[in-house]
C-alpha atoms as a PDB file:
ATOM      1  CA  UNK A   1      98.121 144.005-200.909  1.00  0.00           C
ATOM      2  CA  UNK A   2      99.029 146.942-198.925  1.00  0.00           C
ATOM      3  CA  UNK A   3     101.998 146.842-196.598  1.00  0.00           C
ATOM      4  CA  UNK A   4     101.138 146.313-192.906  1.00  0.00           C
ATOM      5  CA  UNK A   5     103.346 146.819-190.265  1.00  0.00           C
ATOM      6  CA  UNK A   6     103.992 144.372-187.705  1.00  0.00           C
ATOM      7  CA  UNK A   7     105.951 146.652-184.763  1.00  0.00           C
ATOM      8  CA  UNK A   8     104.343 148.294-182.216  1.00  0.00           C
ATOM      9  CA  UNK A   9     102.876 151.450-182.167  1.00  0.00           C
ATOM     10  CA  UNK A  10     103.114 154.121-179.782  1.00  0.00           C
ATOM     11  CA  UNK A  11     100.139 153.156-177.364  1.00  0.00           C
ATOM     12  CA  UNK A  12     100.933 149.747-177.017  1.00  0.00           C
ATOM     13  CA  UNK A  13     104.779 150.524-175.387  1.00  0.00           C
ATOM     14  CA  UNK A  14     104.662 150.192-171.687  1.00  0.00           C
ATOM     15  CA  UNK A  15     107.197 151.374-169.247  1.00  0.00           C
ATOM     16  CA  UNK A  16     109.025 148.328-167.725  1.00  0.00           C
ATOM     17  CA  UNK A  17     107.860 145.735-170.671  1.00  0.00           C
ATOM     18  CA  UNK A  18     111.128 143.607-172.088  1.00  0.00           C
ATOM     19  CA  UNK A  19     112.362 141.884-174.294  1.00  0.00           C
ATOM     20  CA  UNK A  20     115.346 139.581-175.683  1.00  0.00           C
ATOM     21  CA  UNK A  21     116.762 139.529-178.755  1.00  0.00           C
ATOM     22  CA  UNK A  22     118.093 136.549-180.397  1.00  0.00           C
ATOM     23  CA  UNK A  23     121.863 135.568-180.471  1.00  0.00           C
ATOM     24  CA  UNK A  24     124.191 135.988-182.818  1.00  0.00           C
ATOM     25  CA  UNK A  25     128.043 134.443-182.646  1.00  0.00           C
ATOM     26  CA  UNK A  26     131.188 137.364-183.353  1.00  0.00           C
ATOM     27  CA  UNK A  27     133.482 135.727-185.890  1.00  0.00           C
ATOM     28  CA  UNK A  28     136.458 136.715-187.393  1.00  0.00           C
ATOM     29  CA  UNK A  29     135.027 137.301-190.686  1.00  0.00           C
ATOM     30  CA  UNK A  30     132.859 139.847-188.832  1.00  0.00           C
ATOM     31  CA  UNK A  31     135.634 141.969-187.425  1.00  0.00           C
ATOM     32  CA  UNK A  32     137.644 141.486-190.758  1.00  0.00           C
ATOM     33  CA  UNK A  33     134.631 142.525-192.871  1.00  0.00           C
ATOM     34  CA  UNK A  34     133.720 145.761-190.559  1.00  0.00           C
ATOM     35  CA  UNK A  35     137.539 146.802-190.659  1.00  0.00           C
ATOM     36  CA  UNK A  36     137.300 146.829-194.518  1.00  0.00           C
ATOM     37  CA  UNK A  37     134.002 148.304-194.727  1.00  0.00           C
ATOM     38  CA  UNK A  38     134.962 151.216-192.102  1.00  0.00           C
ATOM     39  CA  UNK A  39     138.535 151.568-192.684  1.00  0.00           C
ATOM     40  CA  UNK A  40     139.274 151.171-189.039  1.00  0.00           C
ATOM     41  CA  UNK A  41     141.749 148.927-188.883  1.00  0.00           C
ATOM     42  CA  UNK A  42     142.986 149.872-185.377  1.00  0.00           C
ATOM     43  CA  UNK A  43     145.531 146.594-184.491  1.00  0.00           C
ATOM     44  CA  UNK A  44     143.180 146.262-181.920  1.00  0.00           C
ATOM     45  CA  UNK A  45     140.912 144.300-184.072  1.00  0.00           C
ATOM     46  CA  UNK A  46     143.113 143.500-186.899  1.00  0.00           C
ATOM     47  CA  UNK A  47     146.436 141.973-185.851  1.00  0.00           C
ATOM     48  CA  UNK A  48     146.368 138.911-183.519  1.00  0.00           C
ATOM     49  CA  UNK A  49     149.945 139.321-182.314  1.00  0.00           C
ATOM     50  CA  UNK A  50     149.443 143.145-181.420  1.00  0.00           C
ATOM     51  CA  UNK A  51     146.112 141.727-179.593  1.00  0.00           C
ATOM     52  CA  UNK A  52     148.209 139.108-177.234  1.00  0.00           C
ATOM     53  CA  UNK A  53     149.911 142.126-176.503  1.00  0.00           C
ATOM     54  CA  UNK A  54     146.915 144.047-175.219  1.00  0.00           C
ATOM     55  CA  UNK A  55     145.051 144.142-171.459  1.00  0.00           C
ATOM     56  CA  UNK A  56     142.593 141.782-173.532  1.00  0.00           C
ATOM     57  CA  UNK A  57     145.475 139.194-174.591  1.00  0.00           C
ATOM     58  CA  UNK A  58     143.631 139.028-178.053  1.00  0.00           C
ATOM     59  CA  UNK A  59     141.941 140.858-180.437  1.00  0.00           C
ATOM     60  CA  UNK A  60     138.372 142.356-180.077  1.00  0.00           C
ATOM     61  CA  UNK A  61     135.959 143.409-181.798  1.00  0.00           C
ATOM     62  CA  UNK A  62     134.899 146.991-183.014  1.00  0.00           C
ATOM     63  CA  UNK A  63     132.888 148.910-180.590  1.00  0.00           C
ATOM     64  CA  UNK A  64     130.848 150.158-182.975  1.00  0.00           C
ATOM     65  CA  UNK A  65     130.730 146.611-184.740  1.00  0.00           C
ATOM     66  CA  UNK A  66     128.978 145.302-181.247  1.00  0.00           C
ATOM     67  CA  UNK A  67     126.557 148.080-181.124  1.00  0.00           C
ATOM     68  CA  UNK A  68     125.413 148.014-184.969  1.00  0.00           C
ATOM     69  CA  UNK A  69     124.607 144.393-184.482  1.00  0.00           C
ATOM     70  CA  UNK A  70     122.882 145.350-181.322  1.00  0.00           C
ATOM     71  CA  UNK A  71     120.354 147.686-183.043  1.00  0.00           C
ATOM     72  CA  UNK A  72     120.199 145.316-185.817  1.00  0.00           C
ATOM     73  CA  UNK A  73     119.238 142.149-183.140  1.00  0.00           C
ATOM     74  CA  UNK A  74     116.876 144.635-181.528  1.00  0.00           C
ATOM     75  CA  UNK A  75     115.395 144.920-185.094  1.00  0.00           C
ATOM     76  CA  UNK A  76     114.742 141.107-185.280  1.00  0.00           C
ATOM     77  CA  UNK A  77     112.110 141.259-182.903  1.00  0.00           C
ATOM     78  CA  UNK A  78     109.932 143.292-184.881  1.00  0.00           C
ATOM     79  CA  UNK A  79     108.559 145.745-182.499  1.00  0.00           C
ATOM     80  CA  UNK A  80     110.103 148.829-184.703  1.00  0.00           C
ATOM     81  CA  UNK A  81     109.496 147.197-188.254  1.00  0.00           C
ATOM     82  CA  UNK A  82     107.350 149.860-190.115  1.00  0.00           C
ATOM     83  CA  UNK A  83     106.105 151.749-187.231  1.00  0.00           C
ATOM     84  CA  UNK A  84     109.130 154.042-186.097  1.00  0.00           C
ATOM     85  CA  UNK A  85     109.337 157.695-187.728  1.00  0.00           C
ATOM     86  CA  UNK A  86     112.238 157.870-186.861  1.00  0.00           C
ATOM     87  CA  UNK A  87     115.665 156.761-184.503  1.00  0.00           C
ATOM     88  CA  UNK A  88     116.178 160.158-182.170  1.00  0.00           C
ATOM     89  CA  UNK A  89     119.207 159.363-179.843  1.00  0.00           C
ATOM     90  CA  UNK A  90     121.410 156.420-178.886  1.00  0.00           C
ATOM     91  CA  UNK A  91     123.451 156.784-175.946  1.00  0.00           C
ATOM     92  CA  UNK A  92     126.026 154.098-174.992  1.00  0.00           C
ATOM     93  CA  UNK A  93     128.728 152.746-172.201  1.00  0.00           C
ATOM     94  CA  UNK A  94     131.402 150.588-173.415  1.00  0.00           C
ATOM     95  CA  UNK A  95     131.874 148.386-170.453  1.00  0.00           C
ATOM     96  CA  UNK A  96     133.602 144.915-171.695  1.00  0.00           C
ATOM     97  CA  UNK A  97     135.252 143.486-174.811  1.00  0.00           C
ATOM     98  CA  UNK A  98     133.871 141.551-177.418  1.00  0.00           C
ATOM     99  CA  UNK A  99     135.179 138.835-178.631  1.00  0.00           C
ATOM    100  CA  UNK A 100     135.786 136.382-181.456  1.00  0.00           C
ATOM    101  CA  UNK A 101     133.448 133.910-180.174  1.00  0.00           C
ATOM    102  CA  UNK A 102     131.283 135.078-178.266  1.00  0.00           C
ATOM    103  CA  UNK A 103     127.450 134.518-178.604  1.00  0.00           C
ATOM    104  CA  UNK A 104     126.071 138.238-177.659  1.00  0.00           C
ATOM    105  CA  UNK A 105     122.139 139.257-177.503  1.00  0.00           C
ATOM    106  CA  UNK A 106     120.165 142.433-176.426  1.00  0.00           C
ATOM    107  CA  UNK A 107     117.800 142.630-173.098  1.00  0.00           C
ATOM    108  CA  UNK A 108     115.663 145.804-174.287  1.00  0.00           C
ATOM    109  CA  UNK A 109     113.808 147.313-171.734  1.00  0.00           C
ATOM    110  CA  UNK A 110     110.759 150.275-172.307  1.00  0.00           C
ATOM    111  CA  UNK A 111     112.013 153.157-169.902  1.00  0.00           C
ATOM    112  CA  UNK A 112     109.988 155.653-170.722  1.00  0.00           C
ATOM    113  CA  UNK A 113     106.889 156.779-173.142  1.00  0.00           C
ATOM    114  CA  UNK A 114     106.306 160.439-174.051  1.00  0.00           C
ATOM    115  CA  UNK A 115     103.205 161.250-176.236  1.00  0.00           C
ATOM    116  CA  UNK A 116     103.471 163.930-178.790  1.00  0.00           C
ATOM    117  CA  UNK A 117     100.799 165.642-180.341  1.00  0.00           C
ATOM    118  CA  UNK A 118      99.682 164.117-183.492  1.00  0.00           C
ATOM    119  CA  UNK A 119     102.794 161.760-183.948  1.00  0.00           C
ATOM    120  CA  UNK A 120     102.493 159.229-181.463  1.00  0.00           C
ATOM    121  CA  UNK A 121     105.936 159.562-179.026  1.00  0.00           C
ATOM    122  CA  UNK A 122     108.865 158.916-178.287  1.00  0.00           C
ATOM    123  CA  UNK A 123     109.519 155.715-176.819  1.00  0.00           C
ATOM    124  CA  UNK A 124     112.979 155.160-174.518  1.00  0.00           C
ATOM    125  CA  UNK A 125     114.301 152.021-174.869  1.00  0.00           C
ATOM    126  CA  UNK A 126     116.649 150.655-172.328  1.00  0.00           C
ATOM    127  CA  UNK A 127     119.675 148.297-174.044  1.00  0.00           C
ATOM    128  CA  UNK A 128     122.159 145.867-172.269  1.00  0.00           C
ATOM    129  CA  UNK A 129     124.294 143.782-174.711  1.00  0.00           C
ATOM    130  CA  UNK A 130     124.883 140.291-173.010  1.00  0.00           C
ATOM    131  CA  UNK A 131     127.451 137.746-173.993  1.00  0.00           C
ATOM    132  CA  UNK A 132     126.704 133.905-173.139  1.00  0.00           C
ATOM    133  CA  UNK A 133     127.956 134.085-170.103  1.00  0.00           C
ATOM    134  CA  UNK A 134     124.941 137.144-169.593  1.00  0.00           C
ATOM    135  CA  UNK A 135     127.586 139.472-168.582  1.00  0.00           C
ATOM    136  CA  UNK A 136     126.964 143.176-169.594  1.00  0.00           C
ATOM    137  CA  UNK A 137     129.251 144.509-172.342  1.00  0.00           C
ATOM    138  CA  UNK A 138     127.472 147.480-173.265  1.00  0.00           C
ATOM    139  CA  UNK A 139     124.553 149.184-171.818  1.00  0.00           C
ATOM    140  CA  UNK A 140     122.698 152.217-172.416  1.00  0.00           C
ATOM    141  CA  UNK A 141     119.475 153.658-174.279  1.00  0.00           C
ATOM    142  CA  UNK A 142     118.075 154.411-177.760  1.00  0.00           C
ATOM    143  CA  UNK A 143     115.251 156.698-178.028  1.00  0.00           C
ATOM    144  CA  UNK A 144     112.977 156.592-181.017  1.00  0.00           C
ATOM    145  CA  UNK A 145     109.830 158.823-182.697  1.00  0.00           C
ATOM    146  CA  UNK A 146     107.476 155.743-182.721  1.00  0.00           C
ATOM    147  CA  UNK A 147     103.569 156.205-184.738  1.00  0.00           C
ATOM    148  CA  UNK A 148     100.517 156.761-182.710  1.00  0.00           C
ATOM    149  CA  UNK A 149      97.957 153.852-183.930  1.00  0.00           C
ATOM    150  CA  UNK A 150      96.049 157.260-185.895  1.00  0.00           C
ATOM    151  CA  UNK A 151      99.208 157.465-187.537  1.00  0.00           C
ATOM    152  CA  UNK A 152     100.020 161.378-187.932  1.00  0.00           C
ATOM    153  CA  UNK A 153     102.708 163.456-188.719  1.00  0.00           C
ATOM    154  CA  UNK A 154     104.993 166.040-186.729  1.00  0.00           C
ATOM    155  CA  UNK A 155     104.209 169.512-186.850  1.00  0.00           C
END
């Protein structure tokens, strides 16, 4: 049986339309595991008594650790699976720290559509990463080359 995709494709993105992601809990195992697999291992994130030392008062988690999982929770909701060509642009503001603990999820938001001949578009997608308490941690945009329901190809 032939694969069918079950994201979105280019037509059926409209300006304003969101969604939320589901949730997903930081542990320490998390921060531990990206350290190792990065090699950042900035005391930041790593060392509990250099993090009650910090304007945080304990450790947090990577930056980038937040915003991979936040393009990963994005990808949960299936709206990209198997229809985007490909991820243009990510753009990004750092605004709070995340913590061991905290529950965080992704309000995506369509800001703009763009067609493009024979390939669909680009679609403009609008990210704010929430913890539980729905305070804004991160925000800022991804932009992706998403397939026209023809399909196509870029020229």
């Amino acid at each position: 049986m032939p694969y069918t995709p079950r994201g979105k494709y280019f037509e059926e993105f409209q300006v304003g339309q969101e969604i939320i992601s589901p949730a997903r809990t930081i542990t320490e195992a998390d921060i531990v595991n990206f350290a190792a697999l990065t090699w950042d291992t900035n005391p930041m994130h790593t060392d509990a008594e250099f993090g009650k030392t910090t304007m945080f008062g304990e450790r947090i988690a990577h930056g980038m650790l937040g915003l991979s999982y936040a393009i990963g929770l994005v990808w949960q909701l299936g709206v990209l699976e198997g229809t985007v060509i490909a991820f243009r642009e990510l753009e990004m503001k750092f605004k709070g720290p995340l913590k061991i603990g905290d529950t965080m999820h992704v309000a995506a938001k369509v800001r703009e559509t763009k067609p493009i001949r024979s390939a669909g578009g680009i679609v403009v997608i609008e990210l704010r990463v929430l913890n539980q308490r729905d305070e804004t941690l991160y925000q800022g945009s991804m932009t992706v080359l998403v397939k026209g329901r023809e399909g196509g190809t870029l020229q």
